[in-house]
C-alpha atoms as a PDB file:
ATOM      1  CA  UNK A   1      95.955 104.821 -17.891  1.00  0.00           C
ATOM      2  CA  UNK A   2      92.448 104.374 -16.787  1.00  0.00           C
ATOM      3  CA  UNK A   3      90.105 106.310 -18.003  1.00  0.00           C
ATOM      4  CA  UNK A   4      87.536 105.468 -15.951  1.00  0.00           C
ATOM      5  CA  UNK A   5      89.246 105.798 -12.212  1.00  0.00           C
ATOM      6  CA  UNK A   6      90.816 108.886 -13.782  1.00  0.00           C
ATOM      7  CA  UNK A   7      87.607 110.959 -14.676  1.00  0.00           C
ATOM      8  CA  UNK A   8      86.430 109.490 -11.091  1.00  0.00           C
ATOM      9  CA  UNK A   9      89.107 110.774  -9.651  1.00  0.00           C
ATOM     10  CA  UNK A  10      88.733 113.792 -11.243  1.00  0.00           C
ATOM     11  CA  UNK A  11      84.854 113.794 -10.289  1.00  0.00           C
ATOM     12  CA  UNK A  12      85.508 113.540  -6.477  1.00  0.00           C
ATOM     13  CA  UNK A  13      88.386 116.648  -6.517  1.00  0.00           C
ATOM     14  CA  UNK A  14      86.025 119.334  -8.337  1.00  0.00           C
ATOM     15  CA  UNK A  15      83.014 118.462  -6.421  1.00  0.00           C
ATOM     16  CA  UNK A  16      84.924 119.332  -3.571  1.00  0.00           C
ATOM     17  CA  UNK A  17      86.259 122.609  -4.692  1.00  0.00           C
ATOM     18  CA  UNK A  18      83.098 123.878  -5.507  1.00  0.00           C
ATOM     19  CA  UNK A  19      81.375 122.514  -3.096  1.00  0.00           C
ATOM     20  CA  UNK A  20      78.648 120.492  -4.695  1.00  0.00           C
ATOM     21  CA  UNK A  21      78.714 118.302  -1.484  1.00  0.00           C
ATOM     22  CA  UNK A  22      77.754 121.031   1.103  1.00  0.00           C
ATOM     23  CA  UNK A  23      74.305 121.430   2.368  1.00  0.00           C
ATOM     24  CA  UNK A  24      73.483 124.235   0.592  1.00  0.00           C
ATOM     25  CA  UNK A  25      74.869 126.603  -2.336  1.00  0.00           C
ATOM     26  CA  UNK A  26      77.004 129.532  -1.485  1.00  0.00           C
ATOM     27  CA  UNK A  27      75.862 129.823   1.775  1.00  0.00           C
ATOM     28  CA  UNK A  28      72.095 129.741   1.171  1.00  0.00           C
ATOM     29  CA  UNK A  29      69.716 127.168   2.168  1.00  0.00           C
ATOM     30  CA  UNK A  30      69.251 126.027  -1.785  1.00  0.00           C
ATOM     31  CA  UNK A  31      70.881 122.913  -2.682  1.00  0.00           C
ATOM     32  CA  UNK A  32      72.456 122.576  -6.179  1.00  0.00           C
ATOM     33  CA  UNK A  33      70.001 121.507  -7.764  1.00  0.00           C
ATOM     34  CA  UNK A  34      67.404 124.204  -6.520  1.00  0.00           C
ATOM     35  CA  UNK A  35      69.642 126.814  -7.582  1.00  0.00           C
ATOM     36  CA  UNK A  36      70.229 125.465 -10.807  1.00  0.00           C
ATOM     37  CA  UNK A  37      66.073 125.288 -11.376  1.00  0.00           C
ATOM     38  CA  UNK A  38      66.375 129.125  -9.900  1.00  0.00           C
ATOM     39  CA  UNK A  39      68.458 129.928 -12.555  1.00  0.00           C
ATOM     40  CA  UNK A  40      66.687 128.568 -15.260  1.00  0.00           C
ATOM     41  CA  UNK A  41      63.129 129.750 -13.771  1.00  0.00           C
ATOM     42  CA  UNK A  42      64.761 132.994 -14.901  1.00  0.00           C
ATOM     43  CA  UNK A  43      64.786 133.086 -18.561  1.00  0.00           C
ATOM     44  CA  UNK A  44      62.228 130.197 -19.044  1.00  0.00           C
ATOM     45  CA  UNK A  45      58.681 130.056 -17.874  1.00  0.00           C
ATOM     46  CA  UNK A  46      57.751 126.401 -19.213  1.00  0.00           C
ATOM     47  CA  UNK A  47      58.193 123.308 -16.340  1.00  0.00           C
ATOM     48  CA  UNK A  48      58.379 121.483 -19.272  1.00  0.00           C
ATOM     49  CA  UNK A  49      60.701 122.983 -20.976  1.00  0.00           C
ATOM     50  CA  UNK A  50      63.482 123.682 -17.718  1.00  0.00           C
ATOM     51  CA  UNK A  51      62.845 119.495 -17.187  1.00  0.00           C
ATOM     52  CA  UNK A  52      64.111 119.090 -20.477  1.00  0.00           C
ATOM     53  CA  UNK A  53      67.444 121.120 -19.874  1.00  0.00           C
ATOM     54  CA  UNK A  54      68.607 120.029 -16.620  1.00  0.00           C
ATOM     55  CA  UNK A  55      67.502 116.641 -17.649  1.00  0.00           C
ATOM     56  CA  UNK A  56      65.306 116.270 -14.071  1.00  0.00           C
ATOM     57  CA  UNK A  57      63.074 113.546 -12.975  1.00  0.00           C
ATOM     58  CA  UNK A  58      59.291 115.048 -13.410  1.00  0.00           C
ATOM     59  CA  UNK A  59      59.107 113.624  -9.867  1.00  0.00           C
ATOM     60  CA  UNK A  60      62.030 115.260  -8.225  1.00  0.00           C
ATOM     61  CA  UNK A  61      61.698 118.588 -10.275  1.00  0.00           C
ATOM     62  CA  UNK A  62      58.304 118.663  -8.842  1.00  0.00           C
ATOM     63  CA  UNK A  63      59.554 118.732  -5.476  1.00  0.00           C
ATOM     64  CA  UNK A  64      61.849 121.594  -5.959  1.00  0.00           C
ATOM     65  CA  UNK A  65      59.363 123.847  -7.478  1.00  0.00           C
ATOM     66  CA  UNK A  66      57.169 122.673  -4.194  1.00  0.00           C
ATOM     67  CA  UNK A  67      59.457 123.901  -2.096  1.00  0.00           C
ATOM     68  CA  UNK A  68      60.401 126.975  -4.142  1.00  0.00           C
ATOM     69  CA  UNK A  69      56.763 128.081  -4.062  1.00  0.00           C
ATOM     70  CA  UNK A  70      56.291 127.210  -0.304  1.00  0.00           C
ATOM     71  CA  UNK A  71      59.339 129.652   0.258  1.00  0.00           C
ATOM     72  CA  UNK A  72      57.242 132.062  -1.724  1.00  0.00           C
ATOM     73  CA  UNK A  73      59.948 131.929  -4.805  1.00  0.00           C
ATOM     74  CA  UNK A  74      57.875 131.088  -7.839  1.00  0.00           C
ATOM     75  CA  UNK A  75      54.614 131.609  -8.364  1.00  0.00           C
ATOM     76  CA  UNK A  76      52.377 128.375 -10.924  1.00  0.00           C
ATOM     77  CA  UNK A  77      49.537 128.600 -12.836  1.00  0.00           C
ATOM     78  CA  UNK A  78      48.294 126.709 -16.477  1.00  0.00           C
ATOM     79  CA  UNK A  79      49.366 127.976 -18.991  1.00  0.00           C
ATOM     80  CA  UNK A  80      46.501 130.230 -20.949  1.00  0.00           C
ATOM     81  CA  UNK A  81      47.482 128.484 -24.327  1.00  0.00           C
ATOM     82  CA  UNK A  82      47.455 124.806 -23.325  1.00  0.00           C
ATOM     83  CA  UNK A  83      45.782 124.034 -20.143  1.00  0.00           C
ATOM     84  CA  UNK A  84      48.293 121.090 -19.914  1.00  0.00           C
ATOM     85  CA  UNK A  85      51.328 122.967 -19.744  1.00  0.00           C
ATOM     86  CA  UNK A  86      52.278 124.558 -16.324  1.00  0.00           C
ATOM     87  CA  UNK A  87      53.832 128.069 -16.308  1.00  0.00           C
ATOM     88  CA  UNK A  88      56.224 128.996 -13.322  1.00  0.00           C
ATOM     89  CA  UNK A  89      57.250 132.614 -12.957  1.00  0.00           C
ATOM     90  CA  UNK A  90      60.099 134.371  -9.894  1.00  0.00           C
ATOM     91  CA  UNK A  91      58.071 136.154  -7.418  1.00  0.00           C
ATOM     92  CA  UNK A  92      59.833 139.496  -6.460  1.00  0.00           C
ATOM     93  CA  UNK A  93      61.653 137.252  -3.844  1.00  0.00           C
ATOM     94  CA  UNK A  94      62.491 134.810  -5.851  1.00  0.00           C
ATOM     95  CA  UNK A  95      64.559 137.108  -7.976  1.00  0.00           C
ATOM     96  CA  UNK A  96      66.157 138.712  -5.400  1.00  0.00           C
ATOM     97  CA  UNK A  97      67.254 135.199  -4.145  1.00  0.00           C
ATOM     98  CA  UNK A  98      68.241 134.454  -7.361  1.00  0.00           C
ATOM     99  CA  UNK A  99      70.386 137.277  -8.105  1.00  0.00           C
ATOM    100  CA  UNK A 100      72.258 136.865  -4.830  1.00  0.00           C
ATOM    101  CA  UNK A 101      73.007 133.303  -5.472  1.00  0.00           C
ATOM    102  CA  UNK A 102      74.286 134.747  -8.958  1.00  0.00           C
ATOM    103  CA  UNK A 103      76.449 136.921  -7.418  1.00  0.00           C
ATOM    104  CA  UNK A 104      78.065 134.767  -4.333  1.00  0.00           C
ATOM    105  CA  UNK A 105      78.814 132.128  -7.327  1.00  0.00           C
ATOM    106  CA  UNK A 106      80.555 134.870  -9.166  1.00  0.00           C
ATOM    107  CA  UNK A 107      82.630 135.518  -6.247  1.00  0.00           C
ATOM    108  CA  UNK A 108      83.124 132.139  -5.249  1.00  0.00           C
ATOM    109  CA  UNK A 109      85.057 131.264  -9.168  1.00  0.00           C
ATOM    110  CA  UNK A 110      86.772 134.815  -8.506  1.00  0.00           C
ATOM    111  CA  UNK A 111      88.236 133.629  -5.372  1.00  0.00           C
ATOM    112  CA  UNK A 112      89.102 130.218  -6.631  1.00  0.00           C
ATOM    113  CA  UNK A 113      90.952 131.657  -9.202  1.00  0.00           C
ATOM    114  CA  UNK A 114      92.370 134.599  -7.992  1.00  0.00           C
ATOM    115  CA  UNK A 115      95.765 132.610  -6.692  1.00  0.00           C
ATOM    116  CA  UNK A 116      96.288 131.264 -10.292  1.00  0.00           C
ATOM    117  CA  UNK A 117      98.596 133.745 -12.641  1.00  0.00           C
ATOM    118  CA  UNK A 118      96.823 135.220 -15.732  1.00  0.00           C
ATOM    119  CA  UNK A 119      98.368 132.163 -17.658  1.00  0.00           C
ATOM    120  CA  UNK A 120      97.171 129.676 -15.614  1.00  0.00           C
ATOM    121  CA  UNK A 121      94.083 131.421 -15.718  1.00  0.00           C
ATOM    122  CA  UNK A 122      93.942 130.798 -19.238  1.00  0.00           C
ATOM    123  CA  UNK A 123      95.275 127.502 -19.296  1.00  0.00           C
ATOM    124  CA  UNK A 124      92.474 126.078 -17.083  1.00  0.00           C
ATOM    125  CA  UNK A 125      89.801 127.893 -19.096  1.00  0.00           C
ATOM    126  CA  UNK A 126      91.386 126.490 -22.151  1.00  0.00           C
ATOM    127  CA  UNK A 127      91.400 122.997 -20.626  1.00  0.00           C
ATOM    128  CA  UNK A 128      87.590 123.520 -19.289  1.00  0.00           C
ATOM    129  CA  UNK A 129      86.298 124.331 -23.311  1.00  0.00           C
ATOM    130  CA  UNK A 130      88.043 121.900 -24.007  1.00  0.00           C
ATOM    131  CA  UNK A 131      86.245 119.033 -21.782  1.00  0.00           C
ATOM    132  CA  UNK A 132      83.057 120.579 -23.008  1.00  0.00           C
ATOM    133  CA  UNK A 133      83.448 119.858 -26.580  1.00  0.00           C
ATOM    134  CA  UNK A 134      84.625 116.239 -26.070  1.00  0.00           C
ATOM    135  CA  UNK A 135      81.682 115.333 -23.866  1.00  0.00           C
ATOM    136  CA  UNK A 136      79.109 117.080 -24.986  1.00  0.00           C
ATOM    137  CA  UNK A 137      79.322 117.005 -28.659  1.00  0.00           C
ATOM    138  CA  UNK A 138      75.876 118.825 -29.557  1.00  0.00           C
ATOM    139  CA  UNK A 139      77.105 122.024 -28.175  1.00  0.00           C
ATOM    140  CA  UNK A 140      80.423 123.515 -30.030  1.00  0.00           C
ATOM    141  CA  UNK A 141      81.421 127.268 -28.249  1.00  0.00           C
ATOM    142  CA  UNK A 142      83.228 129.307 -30.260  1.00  0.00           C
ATOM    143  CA  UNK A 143      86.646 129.701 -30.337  1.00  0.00           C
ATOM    144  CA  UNK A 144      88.873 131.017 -26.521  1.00  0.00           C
ATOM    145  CA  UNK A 145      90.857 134.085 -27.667  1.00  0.00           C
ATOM    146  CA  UNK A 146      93.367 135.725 -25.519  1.00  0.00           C
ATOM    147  CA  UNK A 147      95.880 138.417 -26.120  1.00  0.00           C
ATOM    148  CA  UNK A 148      98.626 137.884 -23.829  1.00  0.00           C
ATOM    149  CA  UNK A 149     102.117 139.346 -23.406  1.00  0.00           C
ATOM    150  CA  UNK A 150     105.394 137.949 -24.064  1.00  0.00           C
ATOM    151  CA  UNK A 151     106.650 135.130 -22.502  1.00  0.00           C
ATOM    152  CA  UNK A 152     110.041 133.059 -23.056  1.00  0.00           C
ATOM    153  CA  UNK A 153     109.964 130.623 -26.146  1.00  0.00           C
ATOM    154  CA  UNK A 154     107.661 133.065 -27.825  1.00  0.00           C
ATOM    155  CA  UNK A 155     110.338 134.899 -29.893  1.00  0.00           C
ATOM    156  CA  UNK A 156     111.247 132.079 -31.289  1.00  0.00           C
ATOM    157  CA  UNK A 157     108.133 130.788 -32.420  1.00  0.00           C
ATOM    158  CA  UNK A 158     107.540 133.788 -34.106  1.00  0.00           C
ATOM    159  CA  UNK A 159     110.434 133.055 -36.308  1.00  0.00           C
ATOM    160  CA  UNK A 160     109.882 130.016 -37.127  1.00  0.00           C
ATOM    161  CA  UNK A 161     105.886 130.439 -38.041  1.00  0.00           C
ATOM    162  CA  UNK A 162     106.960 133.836 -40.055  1.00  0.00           C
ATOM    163  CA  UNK A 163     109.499 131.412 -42.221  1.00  0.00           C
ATOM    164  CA  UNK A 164     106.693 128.627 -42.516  1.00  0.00           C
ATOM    165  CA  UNK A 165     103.995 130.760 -43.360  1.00  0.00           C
ATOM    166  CA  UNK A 166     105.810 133.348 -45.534  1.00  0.00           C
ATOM    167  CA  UNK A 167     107.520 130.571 -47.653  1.00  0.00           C
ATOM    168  CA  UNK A 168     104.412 128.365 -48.594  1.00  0.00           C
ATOM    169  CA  UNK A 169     102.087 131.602 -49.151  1.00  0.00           C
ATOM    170  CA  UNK A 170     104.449 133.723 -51.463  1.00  0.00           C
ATOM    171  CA  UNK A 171     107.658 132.021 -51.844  1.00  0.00           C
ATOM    172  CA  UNK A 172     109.651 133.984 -49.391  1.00  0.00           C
ATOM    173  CA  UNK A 173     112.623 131.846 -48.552  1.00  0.00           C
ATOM    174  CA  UNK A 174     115.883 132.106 -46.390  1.00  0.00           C
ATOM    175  CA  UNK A 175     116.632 135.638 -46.837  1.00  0.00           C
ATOM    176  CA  UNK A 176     112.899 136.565 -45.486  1.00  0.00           C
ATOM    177  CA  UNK A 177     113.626 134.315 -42.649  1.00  0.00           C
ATOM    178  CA  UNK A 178     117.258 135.686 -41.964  1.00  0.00           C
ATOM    179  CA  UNK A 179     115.373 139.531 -41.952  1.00  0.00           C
ATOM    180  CA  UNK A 180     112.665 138.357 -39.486  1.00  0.00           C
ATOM    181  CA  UNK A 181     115.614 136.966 -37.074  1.00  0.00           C
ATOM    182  CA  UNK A 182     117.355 140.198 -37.627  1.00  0.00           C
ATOM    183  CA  UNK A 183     114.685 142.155 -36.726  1.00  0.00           C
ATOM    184  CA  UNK A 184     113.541 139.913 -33.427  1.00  0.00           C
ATOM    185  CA  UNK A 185     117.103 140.241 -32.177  1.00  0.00           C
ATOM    186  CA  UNK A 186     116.974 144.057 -32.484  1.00  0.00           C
ATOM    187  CA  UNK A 187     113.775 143.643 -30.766  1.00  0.00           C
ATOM    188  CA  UNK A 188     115.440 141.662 -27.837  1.00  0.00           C
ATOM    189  CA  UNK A 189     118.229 143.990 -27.584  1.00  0.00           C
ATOM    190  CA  UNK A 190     116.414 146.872 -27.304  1.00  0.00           C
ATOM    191  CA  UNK A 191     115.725 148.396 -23.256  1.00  0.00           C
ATOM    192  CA  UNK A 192     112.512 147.622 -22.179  1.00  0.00           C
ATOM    193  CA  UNK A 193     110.830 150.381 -21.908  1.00  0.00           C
ATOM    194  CA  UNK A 194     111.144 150.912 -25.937  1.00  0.00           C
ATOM    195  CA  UNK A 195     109.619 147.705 -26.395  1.00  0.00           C
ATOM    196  CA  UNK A 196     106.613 145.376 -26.244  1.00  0.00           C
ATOM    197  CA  UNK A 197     104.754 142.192 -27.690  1.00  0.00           C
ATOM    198  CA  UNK A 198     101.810 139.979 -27.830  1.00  0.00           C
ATOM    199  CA  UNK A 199     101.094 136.997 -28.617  1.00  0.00           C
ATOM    200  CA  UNK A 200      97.668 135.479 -29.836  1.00  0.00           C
ATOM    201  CA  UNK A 201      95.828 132.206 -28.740  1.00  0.00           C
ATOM    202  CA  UNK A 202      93.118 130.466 -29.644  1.00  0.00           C
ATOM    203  CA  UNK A 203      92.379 127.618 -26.740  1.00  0.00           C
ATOM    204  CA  UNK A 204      95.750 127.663 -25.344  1.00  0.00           C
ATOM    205  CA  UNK A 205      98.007 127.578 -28.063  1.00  0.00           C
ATOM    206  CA  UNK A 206     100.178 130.797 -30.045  1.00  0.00           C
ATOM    207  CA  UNK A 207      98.343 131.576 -33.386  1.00  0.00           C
ATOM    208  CA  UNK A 208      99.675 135.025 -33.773  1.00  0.00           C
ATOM    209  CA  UNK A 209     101.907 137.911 -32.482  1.00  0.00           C
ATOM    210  CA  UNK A 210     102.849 141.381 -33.391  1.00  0.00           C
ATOM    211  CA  UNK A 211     105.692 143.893 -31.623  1.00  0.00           C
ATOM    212  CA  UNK A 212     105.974 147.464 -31.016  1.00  0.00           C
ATOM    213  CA  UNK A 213     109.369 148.809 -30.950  1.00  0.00           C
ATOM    214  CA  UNK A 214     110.797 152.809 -30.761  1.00  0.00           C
ATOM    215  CA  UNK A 215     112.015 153.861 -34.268  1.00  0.00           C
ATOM    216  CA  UNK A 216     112.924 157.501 -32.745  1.00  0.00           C
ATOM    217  CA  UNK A 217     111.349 159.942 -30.167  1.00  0.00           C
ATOM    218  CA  UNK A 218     108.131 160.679 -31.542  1.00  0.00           C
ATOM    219  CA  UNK A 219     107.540 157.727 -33.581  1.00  0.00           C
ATOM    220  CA  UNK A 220     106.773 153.782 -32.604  1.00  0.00           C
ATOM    221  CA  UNK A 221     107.156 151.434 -35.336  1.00  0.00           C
ATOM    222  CA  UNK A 222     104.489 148.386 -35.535  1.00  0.00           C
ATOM    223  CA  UNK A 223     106.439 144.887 -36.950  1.00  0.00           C
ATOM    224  CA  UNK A 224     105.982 141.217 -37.727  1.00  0.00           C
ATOM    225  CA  UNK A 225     102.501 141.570 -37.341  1.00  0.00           C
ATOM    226  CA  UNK A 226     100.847 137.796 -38.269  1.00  0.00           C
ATOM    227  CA  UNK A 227      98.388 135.203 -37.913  1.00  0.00           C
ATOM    228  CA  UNK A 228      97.812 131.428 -38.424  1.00  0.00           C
ATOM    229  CA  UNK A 229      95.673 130.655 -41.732  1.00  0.00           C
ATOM    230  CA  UNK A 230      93.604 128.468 -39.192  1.00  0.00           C
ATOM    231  CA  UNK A 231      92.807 131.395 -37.304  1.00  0.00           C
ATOM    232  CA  UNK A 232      91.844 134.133 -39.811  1.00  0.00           C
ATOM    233  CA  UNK A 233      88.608 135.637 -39.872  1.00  0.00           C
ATOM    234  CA  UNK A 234      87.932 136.078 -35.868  1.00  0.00           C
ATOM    235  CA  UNK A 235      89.188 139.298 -35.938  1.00  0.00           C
ATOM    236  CA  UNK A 236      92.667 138.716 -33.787  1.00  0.00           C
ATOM    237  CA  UNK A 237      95.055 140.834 -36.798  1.00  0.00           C
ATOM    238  CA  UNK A 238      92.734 143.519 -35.245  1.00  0.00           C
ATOM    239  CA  UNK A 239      92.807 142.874 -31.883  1.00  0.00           C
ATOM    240  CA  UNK A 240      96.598 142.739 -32.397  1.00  0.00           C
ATOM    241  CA  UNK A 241      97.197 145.585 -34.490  1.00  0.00           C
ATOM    242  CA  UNK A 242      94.585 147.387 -31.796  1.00  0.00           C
ATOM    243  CA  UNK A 243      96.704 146.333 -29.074  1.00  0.00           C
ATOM    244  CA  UNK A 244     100.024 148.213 -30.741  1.00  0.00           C
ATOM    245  CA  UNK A 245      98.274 151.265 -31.083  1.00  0.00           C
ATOM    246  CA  UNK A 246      97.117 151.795 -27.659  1.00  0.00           C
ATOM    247  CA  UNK A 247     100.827 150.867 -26.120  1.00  0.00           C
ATOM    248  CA  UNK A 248     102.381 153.501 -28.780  1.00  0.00           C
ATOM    249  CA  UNK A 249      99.697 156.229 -27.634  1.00  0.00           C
ATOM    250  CA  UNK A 250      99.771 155.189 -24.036  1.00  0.00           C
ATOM    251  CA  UNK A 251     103.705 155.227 -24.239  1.00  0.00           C
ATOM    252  CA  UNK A 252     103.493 159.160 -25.429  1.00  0.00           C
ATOM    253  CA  UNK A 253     104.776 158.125 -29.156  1.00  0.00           C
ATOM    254  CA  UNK A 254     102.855 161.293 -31.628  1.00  0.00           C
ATOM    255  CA  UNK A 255     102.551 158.495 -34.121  1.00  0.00           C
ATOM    256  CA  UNK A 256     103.168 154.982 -35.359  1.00  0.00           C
ATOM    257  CA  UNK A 257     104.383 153.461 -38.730  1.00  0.00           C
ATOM    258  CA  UNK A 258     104.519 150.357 -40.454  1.00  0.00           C
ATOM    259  CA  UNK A 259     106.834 148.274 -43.303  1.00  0.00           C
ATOM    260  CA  UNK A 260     104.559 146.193 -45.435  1.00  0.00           C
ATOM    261  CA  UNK A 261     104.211 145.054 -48.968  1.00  0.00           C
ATOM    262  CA  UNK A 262     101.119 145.285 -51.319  1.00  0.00           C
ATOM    263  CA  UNK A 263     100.609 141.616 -51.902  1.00  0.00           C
ATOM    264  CA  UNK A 264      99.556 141.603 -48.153  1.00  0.00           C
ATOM    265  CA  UNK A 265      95.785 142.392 -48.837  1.00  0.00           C
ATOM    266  CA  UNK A 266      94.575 141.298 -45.621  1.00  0.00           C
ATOM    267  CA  UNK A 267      96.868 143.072 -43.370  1.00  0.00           C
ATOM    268  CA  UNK A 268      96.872 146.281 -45.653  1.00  0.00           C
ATOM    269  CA  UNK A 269      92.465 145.820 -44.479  1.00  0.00           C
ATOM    270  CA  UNK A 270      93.269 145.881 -40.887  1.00  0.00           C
ATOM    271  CA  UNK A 271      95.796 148.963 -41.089  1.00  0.00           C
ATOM    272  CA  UNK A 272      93.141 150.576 -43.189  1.00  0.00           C
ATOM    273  CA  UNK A 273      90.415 149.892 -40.701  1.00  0.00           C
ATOM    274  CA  UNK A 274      92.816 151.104 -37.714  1.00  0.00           C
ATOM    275  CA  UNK A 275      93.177 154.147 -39.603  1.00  0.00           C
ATOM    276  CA  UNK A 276      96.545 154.176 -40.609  1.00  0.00           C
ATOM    277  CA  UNK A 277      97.418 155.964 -44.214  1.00  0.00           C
ATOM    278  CA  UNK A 278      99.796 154.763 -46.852  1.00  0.00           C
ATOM    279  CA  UNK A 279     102.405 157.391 -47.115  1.00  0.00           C
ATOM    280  CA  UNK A 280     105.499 156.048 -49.311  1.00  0.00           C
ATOM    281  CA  UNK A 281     105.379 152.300 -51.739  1.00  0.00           C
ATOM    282  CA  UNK A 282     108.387 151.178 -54.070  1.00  0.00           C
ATOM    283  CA  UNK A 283     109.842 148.787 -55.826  1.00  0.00           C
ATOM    284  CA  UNK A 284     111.579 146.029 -54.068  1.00  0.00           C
ATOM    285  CA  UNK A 285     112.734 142.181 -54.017  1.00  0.00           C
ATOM    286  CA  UNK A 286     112.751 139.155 -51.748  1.00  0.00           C
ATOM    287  CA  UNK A 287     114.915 137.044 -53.705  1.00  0.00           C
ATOM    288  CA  UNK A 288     113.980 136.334 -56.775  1.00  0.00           C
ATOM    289  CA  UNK A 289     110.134 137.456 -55.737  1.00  0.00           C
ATOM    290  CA  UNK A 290     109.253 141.356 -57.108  1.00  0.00           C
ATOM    291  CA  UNK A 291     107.293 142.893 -54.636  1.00  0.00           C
ATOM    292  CA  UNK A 292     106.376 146.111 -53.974  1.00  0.00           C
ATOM    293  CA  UNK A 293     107.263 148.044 -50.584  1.00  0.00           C
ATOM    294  CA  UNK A 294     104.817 150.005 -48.665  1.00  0.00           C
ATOM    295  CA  UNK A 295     105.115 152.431 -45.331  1.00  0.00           C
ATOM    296  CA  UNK A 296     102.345 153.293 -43.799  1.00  0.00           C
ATOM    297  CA  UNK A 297     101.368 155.606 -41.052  1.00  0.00           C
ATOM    298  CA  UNK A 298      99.125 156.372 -37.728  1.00  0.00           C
ATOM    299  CA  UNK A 299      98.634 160.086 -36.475  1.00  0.00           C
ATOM    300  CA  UNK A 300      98.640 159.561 -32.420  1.00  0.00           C
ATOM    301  CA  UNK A 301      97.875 162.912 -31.305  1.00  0.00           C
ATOM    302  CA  UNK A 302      95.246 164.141 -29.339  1.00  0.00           C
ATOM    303  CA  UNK A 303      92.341 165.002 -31.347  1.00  0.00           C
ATOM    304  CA  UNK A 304      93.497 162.358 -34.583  1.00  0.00           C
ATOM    305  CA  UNK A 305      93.644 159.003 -35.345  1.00  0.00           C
ATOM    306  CA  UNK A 306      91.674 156.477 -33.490  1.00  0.00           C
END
């Protein structure tokens, strides 16, 4: 492949969806780069200092704020600390005209997303972070998080990550694995409308799920709740476990339980912090591992839990 024609290629296509080429932005009389200078003009005072972001010529940045203040956008004066540094502040106008090229560019990425599904949605926003951490290596965002619902394939990864994880954490071998299948087969049996499921992502790709299944009438039941060790800490077990609740409430349930076991310290943290209460623990074995059962519970009526 080359690289070179490709990213070219790929140059030409996005500068004509979003229009870089027109005459002006979003249907003002502002080019790009105007607007971009606008925007910065609005949280920075400093020429100096909005040169040094954009990365503008002194010359051409110059110009713009010329024409800017001839339109009666910004207003320029020294600066009162160091007469050699010019200060630019928006004129009432000039935030006004900011603020409605803020908005028409919000509408404009609404619009050009608004035929893509949620997943593609996510996918290209994914692929977008992405391209920003390659190519500009100074700035690292944080991690893309999405909580989506089930899609085909994802049933199976959950088995296969709960067998992974479960054996190289505590030792929990085939007849863990055998129980998870068990239970995600229930879980795909089950009628629709006594089911759900999420799954988490970071940047595109599954790093957790959880399901939410009817155990009777009143009372949801919360299973296979986990997340990838790479993932921990950025509070998705919460998100997840958050997400579980608010289908079993939403879905008229009067409360919601749980099966885990007490070596699980981190999950038992998030249960705790959703408010659910241990009710019943005992004695049990996975293989030849001792461990200790645990059912815990979430009061869903009006006026309780959370």
């Amino acid at each position: 492949m080359d690289a070179i024609a490709e990213v070219r290629a790929f140059n030409r296509f996005y500068t004509e969806v979003v229009g870089v080429l027109r005459a002006g932005m979003v249907g003002t009389p502002y080019s790009l780069s105007e607007a971009r200078v606008l925007r910065e003009l609005a949280h920075e005072t400093e020429v100096a200092e909005v040169r040094r972001l954009l990365g503008l010529d002194a010359g051409y940045l110059s110009r713009i704020l010329a024409r800017l203040e001839s339109d009666g956008l910004i207003e320029r004066e020294r600066s009162a600390e160091d007469g050699r540094r010019q200060v630019v502040a928006l004129t009432d106008q000039g935030r006004d005209t900011f603020e409605k090229l803020d908005e028409r560019t919000a509408a404009e990425v609404e619009a050009l997303l608004a035929p893509l599904t949620t997943e593609e949605q996510e996918k290209l926003v994914a692929s977008m972070r992405r391209i920003r951490e390659l190519l500009d290596r100074d700035h690292v965002p944080g991690p893309y998080v999405v909580i989506r619902p089930l899609k085909s394939g994802d049933l199976g990864w959950a088995l296969h990550r709960h067998g992974v994880i479960y054996q190289q954490d505590y030792g929990w071998g085939p007849t863990f694995e055998a129980l998870t299948a068990r239970i995600l087969a229930d879980y795909a049996a089950a009628a629709p409308e006594d089911r759900s499921g999420w799954i988490a992502e970071v940047d595109g790709e599954p790093v957790g799920c959880v399901f939410c299944v009817r155990r009777d009438a009143a009372t949801a039941q919360l299973r296979l709740l986990l997340v990838e060790p790479s993932a921990r800490g950025l509070g998705i077990g919460g998100r997840l476990v958050a997400e579980c609740v608010r289908y079993a409430r939403e879905s008229g349930y009067k409360q919601i339980m749980l099966w885990t076991r007490d070596v699980l310290g981190s999950a038992r943290k998030i249960y705790q912090a959703a408010g659910f209460e241990l009710v019943s623990s005992k004695p049990g074995a996975e293989g030849p591992v001792t461990v200790v059962d645990q059912v815990w519970e979430l009061d869903l009526t009006p006026g309780t839990g959370r």
